[in-house]
Each structure stands twice: as C-alpha cells, then as structure tokens.
N, C-alpha and C. Protein backbone atom coordinates (compact mmCIF):
# COMPACT_ATOMS: atom_id res chain seq x y z
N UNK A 1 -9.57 22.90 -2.35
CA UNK A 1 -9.36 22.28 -3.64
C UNK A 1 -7.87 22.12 -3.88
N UNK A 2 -7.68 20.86 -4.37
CA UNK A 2 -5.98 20.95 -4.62
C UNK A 2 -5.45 21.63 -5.81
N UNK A 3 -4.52 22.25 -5.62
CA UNK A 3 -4.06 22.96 -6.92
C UNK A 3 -3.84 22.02 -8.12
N UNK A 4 -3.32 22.57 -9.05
CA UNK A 4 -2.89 21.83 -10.50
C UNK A 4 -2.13 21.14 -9.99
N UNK A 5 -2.16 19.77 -10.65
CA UNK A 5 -0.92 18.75 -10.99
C UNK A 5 0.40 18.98 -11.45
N UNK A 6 1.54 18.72 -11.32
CA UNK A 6 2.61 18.84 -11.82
C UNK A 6 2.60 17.45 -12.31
N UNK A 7 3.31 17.56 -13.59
CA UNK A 7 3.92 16.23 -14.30
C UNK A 7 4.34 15.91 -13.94
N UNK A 8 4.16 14.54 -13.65
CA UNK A 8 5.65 13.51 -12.84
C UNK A 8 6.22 12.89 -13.20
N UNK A 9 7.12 12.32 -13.46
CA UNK A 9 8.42 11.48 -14.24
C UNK A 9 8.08 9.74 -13.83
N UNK A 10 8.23 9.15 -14.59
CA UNK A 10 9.15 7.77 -14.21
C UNK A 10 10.24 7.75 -13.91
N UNK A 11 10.18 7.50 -12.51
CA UNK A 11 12.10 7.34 -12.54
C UNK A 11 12.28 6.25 -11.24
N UNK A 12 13.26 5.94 -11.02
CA UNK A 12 13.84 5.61 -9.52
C UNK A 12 13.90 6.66 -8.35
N UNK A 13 14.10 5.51 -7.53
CA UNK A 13 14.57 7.10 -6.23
C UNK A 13 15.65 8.12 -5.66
N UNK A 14 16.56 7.16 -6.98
CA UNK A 14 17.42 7.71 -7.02
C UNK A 14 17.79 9.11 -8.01
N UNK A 15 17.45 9.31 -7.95
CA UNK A 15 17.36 10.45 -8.86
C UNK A 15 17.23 11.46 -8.08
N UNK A 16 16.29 11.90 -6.80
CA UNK A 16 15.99 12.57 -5.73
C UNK A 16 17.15 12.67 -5.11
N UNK A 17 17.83 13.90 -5.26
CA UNK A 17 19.42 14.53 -4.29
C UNK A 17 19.02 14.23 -2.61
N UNK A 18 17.47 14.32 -2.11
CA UNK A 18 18.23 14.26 -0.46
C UNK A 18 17.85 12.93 -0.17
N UNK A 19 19.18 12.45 0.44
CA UNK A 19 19.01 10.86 0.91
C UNK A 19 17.55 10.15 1.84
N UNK A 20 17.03 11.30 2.43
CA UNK A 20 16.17 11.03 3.17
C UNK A 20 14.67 10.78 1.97
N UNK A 21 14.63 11.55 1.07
CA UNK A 21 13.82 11.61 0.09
C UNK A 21 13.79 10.49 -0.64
N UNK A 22 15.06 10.11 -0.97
CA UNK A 22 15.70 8.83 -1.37
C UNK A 22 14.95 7.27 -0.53
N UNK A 23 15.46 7.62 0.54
CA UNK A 23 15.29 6.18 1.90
C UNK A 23 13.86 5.67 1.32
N UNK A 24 12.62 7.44 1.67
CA UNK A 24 11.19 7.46 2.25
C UNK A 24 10.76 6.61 0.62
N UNK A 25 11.15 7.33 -0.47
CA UNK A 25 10.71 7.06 -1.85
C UNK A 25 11.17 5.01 -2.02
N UNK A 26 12.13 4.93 -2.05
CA UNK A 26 12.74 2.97 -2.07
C UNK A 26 12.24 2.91 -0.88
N UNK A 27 11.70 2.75 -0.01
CA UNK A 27 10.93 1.82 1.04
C UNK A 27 10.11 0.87 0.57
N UNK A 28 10.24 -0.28 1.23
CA UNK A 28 9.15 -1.40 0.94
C UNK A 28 8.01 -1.73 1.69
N UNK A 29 8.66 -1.29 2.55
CA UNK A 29 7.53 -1.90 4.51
C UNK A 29 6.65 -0.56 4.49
N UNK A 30 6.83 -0.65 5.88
CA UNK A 30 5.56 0.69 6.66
C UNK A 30 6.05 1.68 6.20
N UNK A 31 5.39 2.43 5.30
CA UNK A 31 5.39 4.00 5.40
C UNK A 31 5.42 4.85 6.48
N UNK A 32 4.82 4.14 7.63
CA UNK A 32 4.60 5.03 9.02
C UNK A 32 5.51 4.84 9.96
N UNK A 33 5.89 3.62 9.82
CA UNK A 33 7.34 3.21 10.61
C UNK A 33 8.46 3.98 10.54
N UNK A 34 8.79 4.00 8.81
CA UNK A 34 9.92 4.76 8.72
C UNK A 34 9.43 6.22 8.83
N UNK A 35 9.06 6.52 8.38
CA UNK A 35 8.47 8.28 8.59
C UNK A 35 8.68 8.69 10.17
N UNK A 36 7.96 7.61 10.97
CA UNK A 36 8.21 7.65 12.92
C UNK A 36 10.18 7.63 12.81
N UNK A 37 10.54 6.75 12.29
CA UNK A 37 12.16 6.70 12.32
C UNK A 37 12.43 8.31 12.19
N UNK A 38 12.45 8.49 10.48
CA UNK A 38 13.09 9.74 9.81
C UNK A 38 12.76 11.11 10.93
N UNK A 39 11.16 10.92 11.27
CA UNK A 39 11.88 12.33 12.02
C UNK A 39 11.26 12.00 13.29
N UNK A 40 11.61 11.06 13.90
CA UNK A 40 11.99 10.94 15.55
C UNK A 40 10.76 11.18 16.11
N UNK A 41 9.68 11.21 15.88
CA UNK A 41 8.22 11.73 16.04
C UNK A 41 7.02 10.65 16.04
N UNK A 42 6.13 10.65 16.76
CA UNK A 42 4.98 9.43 16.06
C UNK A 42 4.37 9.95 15.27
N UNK A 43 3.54 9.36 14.16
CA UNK A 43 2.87 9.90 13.50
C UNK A 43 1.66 9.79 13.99
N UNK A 44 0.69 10.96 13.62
CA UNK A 44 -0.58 10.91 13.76
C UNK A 44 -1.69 10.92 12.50
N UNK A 45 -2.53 10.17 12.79
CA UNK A 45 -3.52 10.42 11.41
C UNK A 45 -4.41 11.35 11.14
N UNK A 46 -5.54 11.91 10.66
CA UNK A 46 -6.19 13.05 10.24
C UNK A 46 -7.26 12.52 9.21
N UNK A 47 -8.40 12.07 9.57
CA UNK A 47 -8.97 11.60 8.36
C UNK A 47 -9.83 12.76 7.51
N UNK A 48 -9.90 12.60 6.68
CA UNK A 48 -10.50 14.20 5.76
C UNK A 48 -11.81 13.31 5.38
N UNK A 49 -12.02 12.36 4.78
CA UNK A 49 -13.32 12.12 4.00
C UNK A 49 -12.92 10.03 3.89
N UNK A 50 -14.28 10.02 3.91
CA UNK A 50 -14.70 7.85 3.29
C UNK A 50 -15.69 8.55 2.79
N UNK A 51 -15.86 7.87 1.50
CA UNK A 51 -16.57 8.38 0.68
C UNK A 51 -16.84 6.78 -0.11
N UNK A 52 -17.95 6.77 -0.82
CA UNK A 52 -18.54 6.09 -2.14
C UNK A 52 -18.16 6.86 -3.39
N UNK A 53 -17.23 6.04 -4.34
CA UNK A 53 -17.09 7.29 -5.90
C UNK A 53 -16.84 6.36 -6.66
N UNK A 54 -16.88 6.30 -8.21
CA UNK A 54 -16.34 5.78 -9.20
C UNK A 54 -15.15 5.76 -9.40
N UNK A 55 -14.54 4.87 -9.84
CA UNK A 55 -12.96 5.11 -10.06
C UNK A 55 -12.00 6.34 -11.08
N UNK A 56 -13.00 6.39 -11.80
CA UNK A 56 -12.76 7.08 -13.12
C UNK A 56 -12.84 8.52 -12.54
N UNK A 57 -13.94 8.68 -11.38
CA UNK A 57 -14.06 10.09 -11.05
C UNK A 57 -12.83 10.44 -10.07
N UNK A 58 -12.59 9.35 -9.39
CA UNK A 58 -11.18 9.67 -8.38
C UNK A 58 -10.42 9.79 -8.43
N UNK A 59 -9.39 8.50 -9.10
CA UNK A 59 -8.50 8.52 -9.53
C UNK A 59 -8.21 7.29 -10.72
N UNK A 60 -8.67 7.99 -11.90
CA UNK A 60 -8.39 7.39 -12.92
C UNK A 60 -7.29 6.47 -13.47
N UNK A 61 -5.93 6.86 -12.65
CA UNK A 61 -5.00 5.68 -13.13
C UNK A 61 -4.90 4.62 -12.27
N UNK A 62 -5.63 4.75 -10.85
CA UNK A 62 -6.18 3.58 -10.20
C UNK A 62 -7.19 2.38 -10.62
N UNK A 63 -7.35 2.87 -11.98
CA UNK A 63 -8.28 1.59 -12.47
C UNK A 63 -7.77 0.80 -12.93
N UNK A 64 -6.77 0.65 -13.74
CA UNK A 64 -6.05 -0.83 -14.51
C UNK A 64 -5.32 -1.19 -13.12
N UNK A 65 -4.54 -1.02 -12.96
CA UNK A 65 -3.79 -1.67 -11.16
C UNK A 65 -4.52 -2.44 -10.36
N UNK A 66 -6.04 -2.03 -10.48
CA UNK A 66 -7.04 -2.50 -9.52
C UNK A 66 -7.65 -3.25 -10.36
N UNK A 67 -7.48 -3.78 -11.95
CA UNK A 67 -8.40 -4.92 -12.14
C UNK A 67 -9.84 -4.17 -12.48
N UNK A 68 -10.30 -2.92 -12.52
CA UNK A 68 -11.35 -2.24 -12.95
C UNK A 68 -11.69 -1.64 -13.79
N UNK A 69 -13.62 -1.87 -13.77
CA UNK A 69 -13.29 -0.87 -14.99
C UNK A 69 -13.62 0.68 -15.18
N UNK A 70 -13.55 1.62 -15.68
CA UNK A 70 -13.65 2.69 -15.07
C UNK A 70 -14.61 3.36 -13.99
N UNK A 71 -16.08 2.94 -14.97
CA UNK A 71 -17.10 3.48 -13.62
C UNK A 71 -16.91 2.32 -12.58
N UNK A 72 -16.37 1.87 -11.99
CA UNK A 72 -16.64 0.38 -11.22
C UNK A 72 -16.49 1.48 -9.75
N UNK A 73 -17.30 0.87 -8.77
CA UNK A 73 -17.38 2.13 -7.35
C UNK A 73 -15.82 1.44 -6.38
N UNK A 74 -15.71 2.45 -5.76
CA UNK A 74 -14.72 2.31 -4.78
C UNK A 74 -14.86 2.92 -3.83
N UNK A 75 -14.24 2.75 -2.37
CA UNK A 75 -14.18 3.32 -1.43
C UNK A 75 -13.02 4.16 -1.10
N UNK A 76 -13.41 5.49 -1.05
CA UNK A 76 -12.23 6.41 -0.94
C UNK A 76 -11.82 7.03 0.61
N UNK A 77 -10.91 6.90 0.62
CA UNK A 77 -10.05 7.23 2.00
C UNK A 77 -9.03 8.37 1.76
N UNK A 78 -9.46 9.87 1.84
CA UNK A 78 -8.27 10.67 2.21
C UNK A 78 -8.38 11.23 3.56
N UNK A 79 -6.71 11.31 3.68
CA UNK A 79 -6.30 11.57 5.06
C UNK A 79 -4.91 12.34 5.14
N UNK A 80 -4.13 12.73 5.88
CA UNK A 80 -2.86 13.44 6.36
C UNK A 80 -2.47 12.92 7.38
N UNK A 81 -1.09 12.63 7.29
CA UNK A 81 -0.58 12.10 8.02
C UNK A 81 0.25 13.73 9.14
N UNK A 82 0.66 13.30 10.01
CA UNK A 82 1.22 14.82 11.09
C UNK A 82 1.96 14.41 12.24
N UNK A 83 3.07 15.15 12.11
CA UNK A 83 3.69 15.19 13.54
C UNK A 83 3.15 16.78 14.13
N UNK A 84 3.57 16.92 15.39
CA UNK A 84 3.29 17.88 16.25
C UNK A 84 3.50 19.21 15.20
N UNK A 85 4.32 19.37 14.53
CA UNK A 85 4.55 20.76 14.27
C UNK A 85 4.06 20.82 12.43
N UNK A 86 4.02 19.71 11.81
CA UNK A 86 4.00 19.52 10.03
C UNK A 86 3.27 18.57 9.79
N UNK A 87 2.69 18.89 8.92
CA UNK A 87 1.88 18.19 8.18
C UNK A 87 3.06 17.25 7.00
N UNK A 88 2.64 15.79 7.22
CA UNK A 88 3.74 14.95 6.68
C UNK A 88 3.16 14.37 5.29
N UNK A 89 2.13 13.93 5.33
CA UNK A 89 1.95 13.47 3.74
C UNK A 89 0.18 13.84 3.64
N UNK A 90 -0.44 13.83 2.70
CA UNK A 90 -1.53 13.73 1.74
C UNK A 90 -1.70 12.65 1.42
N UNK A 91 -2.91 11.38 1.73
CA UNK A 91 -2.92 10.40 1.29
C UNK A 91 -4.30 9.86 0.51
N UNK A 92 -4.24 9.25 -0.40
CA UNK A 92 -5.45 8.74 -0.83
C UNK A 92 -5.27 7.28 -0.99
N UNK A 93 -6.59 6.78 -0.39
CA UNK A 93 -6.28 5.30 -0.37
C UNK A 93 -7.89 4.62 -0.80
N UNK A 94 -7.93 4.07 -2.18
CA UNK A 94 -8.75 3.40 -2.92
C UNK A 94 -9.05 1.69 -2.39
N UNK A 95 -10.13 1.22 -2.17
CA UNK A 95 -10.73 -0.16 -2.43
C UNK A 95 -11.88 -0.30 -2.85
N UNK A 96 -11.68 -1.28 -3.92
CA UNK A 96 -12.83 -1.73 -4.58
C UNK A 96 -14.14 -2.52 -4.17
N UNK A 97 -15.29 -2.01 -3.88
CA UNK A 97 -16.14 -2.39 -3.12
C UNK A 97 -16.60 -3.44 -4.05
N UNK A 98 -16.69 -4.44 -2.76
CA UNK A 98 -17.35 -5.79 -2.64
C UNK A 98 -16.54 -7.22 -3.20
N UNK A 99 -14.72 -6.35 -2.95
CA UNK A 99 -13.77 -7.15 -3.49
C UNK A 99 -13.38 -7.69 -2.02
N UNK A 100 -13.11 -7.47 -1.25
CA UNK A 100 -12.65 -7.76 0.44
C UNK A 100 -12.83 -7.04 1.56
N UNK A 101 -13.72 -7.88 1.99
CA UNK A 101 -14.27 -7.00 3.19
C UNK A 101 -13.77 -6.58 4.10
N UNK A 102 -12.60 -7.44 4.48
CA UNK A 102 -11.30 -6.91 5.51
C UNK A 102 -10.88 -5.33 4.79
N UNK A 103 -10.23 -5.05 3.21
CA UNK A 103 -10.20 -3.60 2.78
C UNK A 103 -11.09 -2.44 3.76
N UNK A 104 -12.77 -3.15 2.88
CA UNK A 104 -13.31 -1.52 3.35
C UNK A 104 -13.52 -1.37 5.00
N UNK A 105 -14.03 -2.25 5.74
CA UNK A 105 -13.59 -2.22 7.14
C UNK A 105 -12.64 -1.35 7.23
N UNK A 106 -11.44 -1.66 7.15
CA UNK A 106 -10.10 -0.94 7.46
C UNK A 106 -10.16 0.54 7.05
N UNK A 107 -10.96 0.94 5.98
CA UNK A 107 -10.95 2.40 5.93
C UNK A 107 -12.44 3.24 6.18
N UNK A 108 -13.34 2.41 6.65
CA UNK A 108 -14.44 3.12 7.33
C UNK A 108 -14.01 2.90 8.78
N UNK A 109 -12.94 1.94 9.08
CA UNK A 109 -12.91 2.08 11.04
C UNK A 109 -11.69 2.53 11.68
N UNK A 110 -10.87 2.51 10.57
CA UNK A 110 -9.43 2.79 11.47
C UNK A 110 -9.29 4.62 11.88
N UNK A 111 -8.81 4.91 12.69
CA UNK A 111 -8.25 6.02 12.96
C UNK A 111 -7.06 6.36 12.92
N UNK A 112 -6.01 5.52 12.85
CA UNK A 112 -5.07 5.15 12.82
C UNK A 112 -3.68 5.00 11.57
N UNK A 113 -3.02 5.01 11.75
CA UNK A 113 -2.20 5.00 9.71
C UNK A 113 -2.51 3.57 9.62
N UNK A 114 -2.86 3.26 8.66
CA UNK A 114 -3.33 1.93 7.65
C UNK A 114 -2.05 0.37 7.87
N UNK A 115 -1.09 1.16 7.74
CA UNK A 115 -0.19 0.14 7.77
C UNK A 115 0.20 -0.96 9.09
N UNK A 116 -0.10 -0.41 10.30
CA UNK A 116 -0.27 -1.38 11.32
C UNK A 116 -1.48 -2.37 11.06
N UNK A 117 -2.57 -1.59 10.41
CA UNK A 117 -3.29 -2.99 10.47
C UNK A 117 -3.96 -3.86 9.31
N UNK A 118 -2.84 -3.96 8.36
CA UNK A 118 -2.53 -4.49 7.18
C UNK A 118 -3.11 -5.78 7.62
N UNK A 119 -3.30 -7.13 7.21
CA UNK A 119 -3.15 -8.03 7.87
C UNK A 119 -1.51 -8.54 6.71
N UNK A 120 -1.09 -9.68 7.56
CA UNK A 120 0.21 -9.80 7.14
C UNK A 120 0.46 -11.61 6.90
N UNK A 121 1.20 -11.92 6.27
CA UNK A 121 2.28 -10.97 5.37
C UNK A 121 1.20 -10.49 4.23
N UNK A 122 1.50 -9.13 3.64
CA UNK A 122 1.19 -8.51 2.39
C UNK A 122 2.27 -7.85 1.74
N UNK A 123 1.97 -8.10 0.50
CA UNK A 123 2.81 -7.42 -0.49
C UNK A 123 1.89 -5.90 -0.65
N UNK A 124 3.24 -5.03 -0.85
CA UNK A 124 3.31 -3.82 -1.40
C UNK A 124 3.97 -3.80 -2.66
N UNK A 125 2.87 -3.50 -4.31
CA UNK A 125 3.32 -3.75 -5.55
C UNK A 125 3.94 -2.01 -5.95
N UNK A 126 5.12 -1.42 -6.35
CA UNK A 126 5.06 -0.13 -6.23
C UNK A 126 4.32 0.34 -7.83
N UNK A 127 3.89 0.82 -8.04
CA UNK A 127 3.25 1.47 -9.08
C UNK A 127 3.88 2.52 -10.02
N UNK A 128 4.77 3.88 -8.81
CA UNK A 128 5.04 4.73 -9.75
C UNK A 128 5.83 6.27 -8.58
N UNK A 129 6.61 6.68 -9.33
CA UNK A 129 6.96 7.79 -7.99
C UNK A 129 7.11 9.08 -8.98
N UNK A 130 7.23 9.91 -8.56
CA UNK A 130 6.83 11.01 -9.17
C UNK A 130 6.82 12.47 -8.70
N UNK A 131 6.62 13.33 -8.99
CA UNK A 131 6.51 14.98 -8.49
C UNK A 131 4.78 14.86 -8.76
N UNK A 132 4.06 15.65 -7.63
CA UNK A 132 2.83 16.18 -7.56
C UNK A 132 2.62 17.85 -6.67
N UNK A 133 1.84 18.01 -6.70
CA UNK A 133 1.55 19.68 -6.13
C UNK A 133 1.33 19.40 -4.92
N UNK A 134 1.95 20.32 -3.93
CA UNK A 134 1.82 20.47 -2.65
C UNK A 134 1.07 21.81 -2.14
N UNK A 135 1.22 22.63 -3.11
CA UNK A 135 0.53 23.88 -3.17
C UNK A 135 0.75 24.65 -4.32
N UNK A 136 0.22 26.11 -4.40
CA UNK A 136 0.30 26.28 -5.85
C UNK A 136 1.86 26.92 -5.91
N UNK A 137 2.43 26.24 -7.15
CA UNK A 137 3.82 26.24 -7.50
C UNK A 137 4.75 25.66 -6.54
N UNK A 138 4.00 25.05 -5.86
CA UNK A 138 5.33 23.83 -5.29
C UNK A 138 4.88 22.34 -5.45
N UNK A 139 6.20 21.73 -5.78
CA UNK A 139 6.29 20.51 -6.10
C UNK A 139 6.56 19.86 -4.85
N UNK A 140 6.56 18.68 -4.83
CA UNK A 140 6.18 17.52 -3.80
C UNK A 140 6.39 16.37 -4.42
N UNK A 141 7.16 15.18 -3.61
CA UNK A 141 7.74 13.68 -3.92
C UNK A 141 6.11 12.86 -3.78
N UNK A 142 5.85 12.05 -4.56
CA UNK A 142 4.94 11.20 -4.52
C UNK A 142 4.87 9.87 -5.17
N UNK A 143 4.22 8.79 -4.58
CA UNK A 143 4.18 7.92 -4.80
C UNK A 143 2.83 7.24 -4.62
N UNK A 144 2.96 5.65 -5.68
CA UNK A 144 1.98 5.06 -5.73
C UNK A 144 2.49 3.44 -5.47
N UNK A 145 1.29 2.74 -4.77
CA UNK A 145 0.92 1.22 -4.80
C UNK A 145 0.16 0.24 -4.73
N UNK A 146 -0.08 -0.74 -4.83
CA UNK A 146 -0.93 -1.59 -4.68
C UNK A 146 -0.65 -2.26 -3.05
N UNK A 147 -1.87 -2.30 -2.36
CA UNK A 147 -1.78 -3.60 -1.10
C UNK A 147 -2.29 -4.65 -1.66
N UNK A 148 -1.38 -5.97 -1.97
CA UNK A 148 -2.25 -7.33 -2.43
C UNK A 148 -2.70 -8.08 -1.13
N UNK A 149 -3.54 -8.27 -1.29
CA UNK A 149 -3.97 -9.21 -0.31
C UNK A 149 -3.73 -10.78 -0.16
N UNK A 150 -2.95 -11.08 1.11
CA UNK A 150 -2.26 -12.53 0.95
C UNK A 150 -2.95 -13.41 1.28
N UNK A 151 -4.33 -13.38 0.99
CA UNK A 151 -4.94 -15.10 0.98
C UNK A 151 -5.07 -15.08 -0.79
N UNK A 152 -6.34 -13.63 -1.20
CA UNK A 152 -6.47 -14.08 -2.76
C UNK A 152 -5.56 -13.69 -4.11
N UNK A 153 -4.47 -12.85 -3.51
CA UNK A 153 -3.56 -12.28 -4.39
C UNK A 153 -4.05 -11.19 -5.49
N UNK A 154 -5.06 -10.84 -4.85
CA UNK A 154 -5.66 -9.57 -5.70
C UNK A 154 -5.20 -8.57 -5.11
N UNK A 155 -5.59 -7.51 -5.73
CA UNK A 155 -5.45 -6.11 -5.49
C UNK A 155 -5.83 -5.66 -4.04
N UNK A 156 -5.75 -5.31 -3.00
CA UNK A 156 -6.97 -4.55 -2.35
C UNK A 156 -6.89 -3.46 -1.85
N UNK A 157 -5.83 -2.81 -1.84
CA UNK A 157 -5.49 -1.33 -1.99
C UNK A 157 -4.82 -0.48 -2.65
N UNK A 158 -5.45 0.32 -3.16
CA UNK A 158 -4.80 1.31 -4.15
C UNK A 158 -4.35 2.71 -3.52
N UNK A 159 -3.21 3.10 -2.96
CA UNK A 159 -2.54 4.13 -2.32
C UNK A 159 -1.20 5.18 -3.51
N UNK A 160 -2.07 6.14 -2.66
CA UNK A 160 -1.03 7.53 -3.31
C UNK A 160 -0.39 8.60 -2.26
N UNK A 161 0.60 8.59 -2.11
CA UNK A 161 1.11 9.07 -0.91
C UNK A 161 2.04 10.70 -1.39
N UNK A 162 1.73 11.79 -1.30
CA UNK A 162 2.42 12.87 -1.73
C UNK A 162 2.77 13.59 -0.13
N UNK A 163 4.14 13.48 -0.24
CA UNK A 163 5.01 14.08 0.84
C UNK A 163 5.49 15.83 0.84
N UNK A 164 5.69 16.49 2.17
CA UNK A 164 5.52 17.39 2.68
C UNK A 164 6.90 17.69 1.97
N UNK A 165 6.98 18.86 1.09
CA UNK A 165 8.78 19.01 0.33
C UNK A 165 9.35 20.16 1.30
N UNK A 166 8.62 20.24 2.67
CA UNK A 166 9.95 20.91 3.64
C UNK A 166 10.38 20.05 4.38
N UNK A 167 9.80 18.52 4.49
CA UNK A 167 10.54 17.24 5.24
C UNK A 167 10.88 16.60 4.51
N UNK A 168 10.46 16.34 2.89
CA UNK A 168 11.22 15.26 1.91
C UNK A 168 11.57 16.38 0.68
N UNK A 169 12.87 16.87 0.49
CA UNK A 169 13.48 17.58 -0.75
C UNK A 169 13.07 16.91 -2.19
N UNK A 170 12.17 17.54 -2.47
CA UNK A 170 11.44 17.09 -4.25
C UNK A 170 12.64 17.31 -5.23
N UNK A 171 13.75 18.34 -4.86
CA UNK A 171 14.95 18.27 -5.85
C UNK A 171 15.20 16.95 -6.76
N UNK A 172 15.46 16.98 -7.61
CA UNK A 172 16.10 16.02 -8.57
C UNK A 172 17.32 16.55 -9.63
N UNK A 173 18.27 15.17 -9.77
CA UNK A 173 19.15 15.47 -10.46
C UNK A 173 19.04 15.43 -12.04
N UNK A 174 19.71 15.69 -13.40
CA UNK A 174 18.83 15.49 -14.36
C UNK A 174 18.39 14.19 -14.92
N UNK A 175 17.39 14.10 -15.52
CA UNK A 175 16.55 12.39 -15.45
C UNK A 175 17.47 11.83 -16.41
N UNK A 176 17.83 10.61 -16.51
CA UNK A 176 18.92 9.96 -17.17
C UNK A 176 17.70 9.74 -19.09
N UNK A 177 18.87 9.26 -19.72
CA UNK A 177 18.37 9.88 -21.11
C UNK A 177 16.98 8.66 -20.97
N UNK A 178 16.15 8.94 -22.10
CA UNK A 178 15.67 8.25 -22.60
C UNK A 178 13.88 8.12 -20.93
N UNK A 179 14.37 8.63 -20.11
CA UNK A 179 13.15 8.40 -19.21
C UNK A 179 12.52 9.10 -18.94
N UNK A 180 11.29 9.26 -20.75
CA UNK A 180 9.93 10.04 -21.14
C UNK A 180 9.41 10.53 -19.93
N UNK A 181 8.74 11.45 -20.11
CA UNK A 181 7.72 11.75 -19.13
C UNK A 181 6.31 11.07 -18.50
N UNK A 182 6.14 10.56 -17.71
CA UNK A 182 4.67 10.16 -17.64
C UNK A 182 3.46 11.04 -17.90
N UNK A 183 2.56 10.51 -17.85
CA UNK A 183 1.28 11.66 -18.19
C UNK A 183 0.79 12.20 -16.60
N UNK A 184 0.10 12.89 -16.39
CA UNK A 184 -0.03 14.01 -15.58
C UNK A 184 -1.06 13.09 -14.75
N UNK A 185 -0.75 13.62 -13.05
CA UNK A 185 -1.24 12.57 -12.28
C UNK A 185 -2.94 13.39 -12.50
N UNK A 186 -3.99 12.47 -12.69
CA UNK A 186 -5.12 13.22 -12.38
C UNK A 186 -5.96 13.11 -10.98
N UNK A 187 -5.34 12.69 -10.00
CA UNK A 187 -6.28 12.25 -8.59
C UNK A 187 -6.61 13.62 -8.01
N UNK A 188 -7.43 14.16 -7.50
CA UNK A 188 -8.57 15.44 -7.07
C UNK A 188 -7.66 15.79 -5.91
C-alpha cells in the first residue's frame, strides 16, 4: 500500500536545488531517454498491474485533463521503472477506454517504457510537478501529463511519474511568494 500523500506545490522546476532534478522535472521528450542519459544505465520496466477502474477511484485529478467524467472507466497501467541497482520511478499511466485503440493496446502489450512506442509526432501537455511519498516520511519529485494523440488531438494518456529522491534530490528552495499550495495528490 502506498503511504500518505505529501502536499505538493505548484511550482516550476526550478525551484528544485539539484540540477539533475531540475533537467528530469523541465523535460519535454522521453522520460526514458533522458533518465538512460542521467545515469548512464538502460532503463528497465517492471509492470505491477493493467487493470479496468473508474477514474474517480484511481486517480481523481485525472478526470478533467482527460475530458471525463468521474465514474467514466479507464485503463490503468502501474509500473517501475529500474536500473541494475535502484528503483527509478513509480508510474501510473491512465487511458480512457474506447477513446483510442492504439492507447489501450500500448498498455495491455508493451513490456517496455511507453515512450518508445508513442506513435509520433505527439505532444506531451505538462499538467503539474510536485512532491509525493516515496515512503513513509519521505518525499519524492513528481510529475504529471497528458499524451495527445496526433491524428485526433485528444487526450490519450494520462501519466504520473514520482521519482526515486536518492537519484532525483526532492530539496527545494523557498517557493516564491504568492505560489498557494495545491491540494493533495490523491492517486493510490
């Protein structure tokens, strides 16, 4: 079971003291690319669960992003990403069933990290970055996005990516004035 949520901020990535935390958080492209860069390693995947769930039950702030409405079903994809010695990120990756069939394909067949077989070009919309729990009383860099899909310009993946805080430093400097807190991530 994952521990409690930590509150996560709105902010930039800049705000995050280690540059590398910085790079992984402002990325636009492959998550897996650069991660293979940052630490010299391939990545490997780990799939934990594909599942059938409601949105509302999964991850609730994945429903307006996705055009849904709360009970509306989705296909859930968590997984871990790993090099040889660490476990690199926690991922959850949402599509809305019976929106594109290329989506759920891709997360009932791949074994693989998601982002090689995107089809392309696609936009990555960023959603939101943030502190989440990595275990109990540790914090962890995380982030959220949309995959649009480039024929209908809809939504077709909803991704949350929370990174390993002994390879990405969750440190932050203090949040510049005025940038409230967000509300508390609720994904399981």
């Amino acid at each position: 079971m994952k521990p409690p949520t930590i509150t996560p901020r709105s902010v930039s990535a800049e705000i995050f003291t280690d540059p590398r935390t910085q790079a992984l958080l402002s990325h636009t492209g492959s998550t897996t690319c650069l991660l293979e860069r940052l630490l010299d390693e391939r990545v490997n995947v780990h799939t934990l669960e594909v599942s059938r769930a409601a949105v509302d039950r999964t991850c609730p702030e994945a429903a307006a992003p996705l055009g849904l409405p709360a009970a509306a079903p989705v296909l859930v994809r968590r997984t871990t990403l790993a090099v040889t010695r660490n476990e690199v990120s926690r991922n959850l990756v949402l599509a809305p069933l019976g929106r594109l069939s290329w989506a759920e394909h891709l997360l009932r067949s791949c074994a693989t990290p998601l982002g090689r077989h995107l089809p392309q070009p696609h936009e990555r919309r960023p959603l939101g970055l943030g502190l989440d729990a990595w275990g109990p009383g540790r914090a962890a860099v995380s982030r959220s996005y949309l995959v649009i899909d480039p024929g209908s310009a809809q939504p077709a993946l909803f991704i949350r990516e929370t990174f390993n805080p002994d390879l990405f430093d969750p440190a932050t400097t203090c949040p510049p004035p005025g940038s409230g807190e967000a509300a508390p991530v609720t994904c399981p």
